[in-house]
Protein backbone atom coordinates (compact mmCIF):
# COMPACT_ATOMS: atom_id res chain seq x y z
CA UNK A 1 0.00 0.00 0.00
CA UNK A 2 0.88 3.49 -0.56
CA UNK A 3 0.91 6.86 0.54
CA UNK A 4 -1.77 7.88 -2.43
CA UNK A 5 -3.47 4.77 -2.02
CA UNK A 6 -4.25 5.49 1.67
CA UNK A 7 -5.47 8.98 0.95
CA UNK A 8 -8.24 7.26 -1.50
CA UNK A 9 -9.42 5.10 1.37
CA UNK A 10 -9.50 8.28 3.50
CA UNK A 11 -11.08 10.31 1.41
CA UNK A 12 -13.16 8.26 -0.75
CA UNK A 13 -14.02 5.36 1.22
CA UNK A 14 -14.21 7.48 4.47
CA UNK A 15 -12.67 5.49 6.62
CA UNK A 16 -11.55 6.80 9.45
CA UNK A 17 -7.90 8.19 9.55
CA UNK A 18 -6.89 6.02 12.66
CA UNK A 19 -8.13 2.93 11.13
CA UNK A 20 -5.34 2.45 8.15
CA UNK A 21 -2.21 1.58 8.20
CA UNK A 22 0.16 2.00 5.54
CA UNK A 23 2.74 -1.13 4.71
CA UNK A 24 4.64 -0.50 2.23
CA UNK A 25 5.02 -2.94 -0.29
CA UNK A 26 8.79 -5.20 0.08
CA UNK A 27 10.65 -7.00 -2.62
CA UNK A 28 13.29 -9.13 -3.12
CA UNK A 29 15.90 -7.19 -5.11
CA UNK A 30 18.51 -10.33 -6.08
CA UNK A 31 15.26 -11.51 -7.92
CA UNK A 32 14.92 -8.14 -9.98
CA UNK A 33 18.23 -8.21 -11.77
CA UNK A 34 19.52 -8.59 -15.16
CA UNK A 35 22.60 -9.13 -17.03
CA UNK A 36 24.65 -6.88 -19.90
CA UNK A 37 24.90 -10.26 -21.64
CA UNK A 38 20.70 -10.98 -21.33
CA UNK A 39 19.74 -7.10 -22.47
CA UNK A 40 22.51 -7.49 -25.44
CA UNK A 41 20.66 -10.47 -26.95
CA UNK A 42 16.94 -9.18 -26.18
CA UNK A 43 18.37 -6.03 -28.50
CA UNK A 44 19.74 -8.68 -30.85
CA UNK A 45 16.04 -9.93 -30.58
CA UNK A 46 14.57 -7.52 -31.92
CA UNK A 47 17.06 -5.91 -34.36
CA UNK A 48 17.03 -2.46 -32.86
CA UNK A 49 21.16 -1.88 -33.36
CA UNK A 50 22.44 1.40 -32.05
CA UNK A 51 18.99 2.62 -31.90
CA UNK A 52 17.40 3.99 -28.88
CA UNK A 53 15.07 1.85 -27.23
CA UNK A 54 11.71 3.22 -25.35
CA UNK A 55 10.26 0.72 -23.31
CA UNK A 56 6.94 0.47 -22.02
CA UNK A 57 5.28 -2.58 -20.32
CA UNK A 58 1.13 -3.10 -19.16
CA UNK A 59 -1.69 -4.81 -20.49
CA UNK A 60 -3.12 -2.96 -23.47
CA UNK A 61 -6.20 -1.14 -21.71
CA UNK A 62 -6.87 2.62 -22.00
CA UNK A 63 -6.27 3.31 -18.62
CA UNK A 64 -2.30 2.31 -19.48
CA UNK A 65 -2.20 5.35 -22.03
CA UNK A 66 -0.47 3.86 -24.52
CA UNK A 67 -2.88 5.88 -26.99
CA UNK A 68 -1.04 8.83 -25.15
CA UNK A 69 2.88 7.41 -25.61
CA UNK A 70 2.20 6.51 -29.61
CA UNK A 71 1.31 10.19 -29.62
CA UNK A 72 4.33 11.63 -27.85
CA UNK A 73 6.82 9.38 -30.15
CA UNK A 74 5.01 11.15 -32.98
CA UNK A 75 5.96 14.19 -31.87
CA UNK A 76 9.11 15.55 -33.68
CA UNK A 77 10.59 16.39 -30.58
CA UNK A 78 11.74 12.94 -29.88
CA UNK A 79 14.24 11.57 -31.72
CA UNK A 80 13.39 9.61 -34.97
CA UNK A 81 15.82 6.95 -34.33
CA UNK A 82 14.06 5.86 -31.18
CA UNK A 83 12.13 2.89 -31.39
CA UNK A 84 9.57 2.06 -28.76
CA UNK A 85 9.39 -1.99 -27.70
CA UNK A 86 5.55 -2.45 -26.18
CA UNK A 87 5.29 -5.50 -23.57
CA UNK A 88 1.66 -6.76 -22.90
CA UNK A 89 -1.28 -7.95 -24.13
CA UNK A 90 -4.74 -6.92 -23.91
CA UNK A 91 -8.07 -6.32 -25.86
CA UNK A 92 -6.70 -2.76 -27.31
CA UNK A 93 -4.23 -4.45 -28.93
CA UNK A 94 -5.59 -4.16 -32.18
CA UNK A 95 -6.14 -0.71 -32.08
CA UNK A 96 -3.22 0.04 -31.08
CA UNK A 97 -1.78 -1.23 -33.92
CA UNK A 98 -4.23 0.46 -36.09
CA UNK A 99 -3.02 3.95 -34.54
CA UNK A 100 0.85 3.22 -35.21
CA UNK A 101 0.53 2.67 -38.44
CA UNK A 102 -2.18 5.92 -38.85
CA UNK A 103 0.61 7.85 -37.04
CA UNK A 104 3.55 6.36 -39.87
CA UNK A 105 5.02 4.92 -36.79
CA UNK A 106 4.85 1.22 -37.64
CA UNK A 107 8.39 0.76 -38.23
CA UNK A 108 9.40 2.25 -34.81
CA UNK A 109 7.05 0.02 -32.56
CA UNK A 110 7.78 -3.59 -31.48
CA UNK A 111 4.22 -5.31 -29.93
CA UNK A 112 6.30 -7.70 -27.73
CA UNK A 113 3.26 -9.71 -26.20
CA UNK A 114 3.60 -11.32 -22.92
CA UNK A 115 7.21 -11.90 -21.86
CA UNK A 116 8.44 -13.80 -18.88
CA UNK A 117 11.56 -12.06 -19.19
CA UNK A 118 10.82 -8.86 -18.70
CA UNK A 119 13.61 -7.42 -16.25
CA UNK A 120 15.72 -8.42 -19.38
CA UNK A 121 13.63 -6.81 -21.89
CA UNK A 122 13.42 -3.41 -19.08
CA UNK A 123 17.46 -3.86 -18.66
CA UNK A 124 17.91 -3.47 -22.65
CA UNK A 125 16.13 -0.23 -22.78
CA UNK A 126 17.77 3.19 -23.05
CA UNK A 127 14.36 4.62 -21.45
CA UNK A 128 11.32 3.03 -19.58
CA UNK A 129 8.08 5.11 -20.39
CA UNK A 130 4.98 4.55 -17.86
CA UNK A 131 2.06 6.60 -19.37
CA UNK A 132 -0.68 5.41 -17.37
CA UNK A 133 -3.79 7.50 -16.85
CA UNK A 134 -4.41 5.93 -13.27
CA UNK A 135 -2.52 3.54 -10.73
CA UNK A 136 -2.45 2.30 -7.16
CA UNK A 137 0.91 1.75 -6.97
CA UNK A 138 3.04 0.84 -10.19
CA UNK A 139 5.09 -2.29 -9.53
CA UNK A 140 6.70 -1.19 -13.22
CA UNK A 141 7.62 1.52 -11.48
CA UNK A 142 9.24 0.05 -8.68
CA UNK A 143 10.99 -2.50 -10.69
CA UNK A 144 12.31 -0.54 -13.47
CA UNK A 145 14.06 1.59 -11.16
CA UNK A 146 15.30 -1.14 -8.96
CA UNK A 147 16.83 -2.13 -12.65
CA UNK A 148 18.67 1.51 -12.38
CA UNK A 149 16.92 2.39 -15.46
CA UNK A 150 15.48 6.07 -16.25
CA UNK A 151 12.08 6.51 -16.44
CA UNK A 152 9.58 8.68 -17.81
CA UNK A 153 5.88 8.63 -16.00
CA UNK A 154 2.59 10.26 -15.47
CA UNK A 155 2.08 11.58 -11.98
CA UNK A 156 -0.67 9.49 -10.30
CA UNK A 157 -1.04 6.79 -7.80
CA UNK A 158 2.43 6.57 -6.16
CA UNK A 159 4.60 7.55 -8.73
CA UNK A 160 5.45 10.79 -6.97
CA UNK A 161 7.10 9.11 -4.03
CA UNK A 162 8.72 7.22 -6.84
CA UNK A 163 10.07 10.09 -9.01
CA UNK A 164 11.77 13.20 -7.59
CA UNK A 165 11.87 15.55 -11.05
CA UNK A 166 15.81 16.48 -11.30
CA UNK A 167 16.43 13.53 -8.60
CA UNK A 168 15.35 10.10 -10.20
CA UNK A 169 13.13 10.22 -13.25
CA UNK A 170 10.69 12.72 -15.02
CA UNK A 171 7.43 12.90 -14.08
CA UNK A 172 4.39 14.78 -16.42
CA UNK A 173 0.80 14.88 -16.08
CA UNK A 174 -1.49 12.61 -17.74
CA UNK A 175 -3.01 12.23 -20.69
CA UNK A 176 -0.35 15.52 -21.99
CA UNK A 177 1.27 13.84 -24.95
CA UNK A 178 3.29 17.12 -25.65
CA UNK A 179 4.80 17.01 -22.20
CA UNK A 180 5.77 13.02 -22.61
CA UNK A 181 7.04 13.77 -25.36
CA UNK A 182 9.41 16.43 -24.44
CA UNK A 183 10.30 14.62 -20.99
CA UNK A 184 11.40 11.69 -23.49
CA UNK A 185 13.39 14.35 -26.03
CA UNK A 186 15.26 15.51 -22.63
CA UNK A 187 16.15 11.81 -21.16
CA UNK A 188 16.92 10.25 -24.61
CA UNK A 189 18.98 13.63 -25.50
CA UNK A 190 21.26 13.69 -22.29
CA UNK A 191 21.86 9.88 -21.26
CA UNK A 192 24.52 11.06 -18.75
CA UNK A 193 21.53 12.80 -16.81
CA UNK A 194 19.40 9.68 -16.94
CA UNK A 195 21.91 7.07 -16.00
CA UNK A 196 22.81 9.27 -13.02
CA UNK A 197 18.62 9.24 -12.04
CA UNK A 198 18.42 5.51 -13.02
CA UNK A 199 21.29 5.22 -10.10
CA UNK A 200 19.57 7.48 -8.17
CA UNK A 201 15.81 5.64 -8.01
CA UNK A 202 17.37 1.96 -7.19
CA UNK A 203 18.76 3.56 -4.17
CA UNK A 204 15.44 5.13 -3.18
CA UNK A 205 13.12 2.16 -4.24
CA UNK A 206 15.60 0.13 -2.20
CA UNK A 207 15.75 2.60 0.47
CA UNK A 208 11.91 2.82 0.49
CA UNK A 209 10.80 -0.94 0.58
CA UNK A 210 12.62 -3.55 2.09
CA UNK A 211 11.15 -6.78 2.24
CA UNK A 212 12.96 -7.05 6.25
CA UNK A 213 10.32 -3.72 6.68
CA UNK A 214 7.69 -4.86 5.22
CA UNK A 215 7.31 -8.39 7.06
CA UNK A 216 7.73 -6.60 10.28
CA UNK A 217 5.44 -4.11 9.50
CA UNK A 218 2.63 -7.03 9.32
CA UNK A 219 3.62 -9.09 12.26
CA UNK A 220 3.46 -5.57 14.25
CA UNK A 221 -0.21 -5.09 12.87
CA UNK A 222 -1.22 -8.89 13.61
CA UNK A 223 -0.06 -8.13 16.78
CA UNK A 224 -2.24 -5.30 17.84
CA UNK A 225 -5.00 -7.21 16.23
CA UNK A 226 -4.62 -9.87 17.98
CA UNK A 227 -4.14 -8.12 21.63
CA UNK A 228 -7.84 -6.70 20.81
CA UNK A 229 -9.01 -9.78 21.05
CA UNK A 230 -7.55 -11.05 24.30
């Protein structure tokens, strides 16, 4: 649970303040990793070259904006070497690919599908691009930056506590394909500024959710729960 998502429960649920607890989510970061060697051959994969590779990964709903991101990579802002590698699957699919092509960008997107190797397929990527119209909290999010990679998002759900702007990734409202597109123009455009925020957001997702934290954080509510009834 987040921040943002307690807020909604607050707020829209009205439930009383005193009654939530917030326990943040906890991972196990040796299981998020990649290798040079495994993001080499998913470029290899896909014949991108020396190209720069967008990545963006969610099931294929219009609440993911990916209507939004095709947009943006229109724009002539970002560069026209960039290529943009889609994970996911999803009943938009097809219309998806219906709006690349109306947008000439056919040759520039990649419809991946479902991959079971996605930190590989994240790891490969010069940029990771989360243009979601709504979210709880993004475990893309989380991951991608756990991967050290930069990331471009739309600010809901949690991705503020994710992304500081100038600290560890870019952050633009929704459904603003202008402003995507120039937050992707500025990360592709200065990769010495996005590796240092890619650095910067695995030490704060890493910082901010500990699976140690997060286990004692439930055993400490089970306990008070438990007292109640004794």
């Amino acid at each position: 649970m987040s921040e943002s998502a307690r807020r909604v429960v607050v707020e829209t649920d009205r439930v009383a303040p005193g009654r939530v607890r917030v326990v943040p989510n906890g991972y196990d970061w040796d299981r998020i990793c990649s290798t040079p060697e495994a993001a080499r051959s998913i470029r290899l994969e896909f014949d991108v070259g020396d190209d720069l590779l967008l990545c963006t990964v969610g099931r294929f709903d219009a609440l993911k904006g990916h209507e939004v991101l095709l947009h943006a990579l229109a724009s002539p802002c970002v560069p026209a070497h960039s290529r943009l590698l889609i994970v996911g699957e999803g009943p938009s699919e097809s219309s998806l690919r219906q709006l690349a092509r109306t947008l000439g960008l056919a040759d520039r997107c990649i419809f991946a599908g479902f991959r079971s190797d996605v930190y590989n397929v994240m790891a490969a990527a010069d940029l990771i691009v989360h243009p979601s119209l709504s979210e709880a909290q993004c475990q893309v999010l989380i991951e991608a930056l756990a991967l050290a990679r930069p990331v471009v998002a739309t600010k809901v759900g949690a991705a503020s506590e994710l992304l500081i702007p100038g600290k560890t990734g870019w952050l633009v409202p929704p459904r603003d394909p202008t402003a995507l597109a120039t937050a992707i123009s500025e990360a592709l455009q200065d990769p010495t500024r996005a590796h240092r925020y890619g650095c910067a957001g695995r030490a704060r997702v890493r910082a901010m959710y500990p699976i140690e934290r997060m286990l004692a954080a439930y055993e400490e509510v089970y306990r008070r729960l438990l007292g109640r009834l004794q």
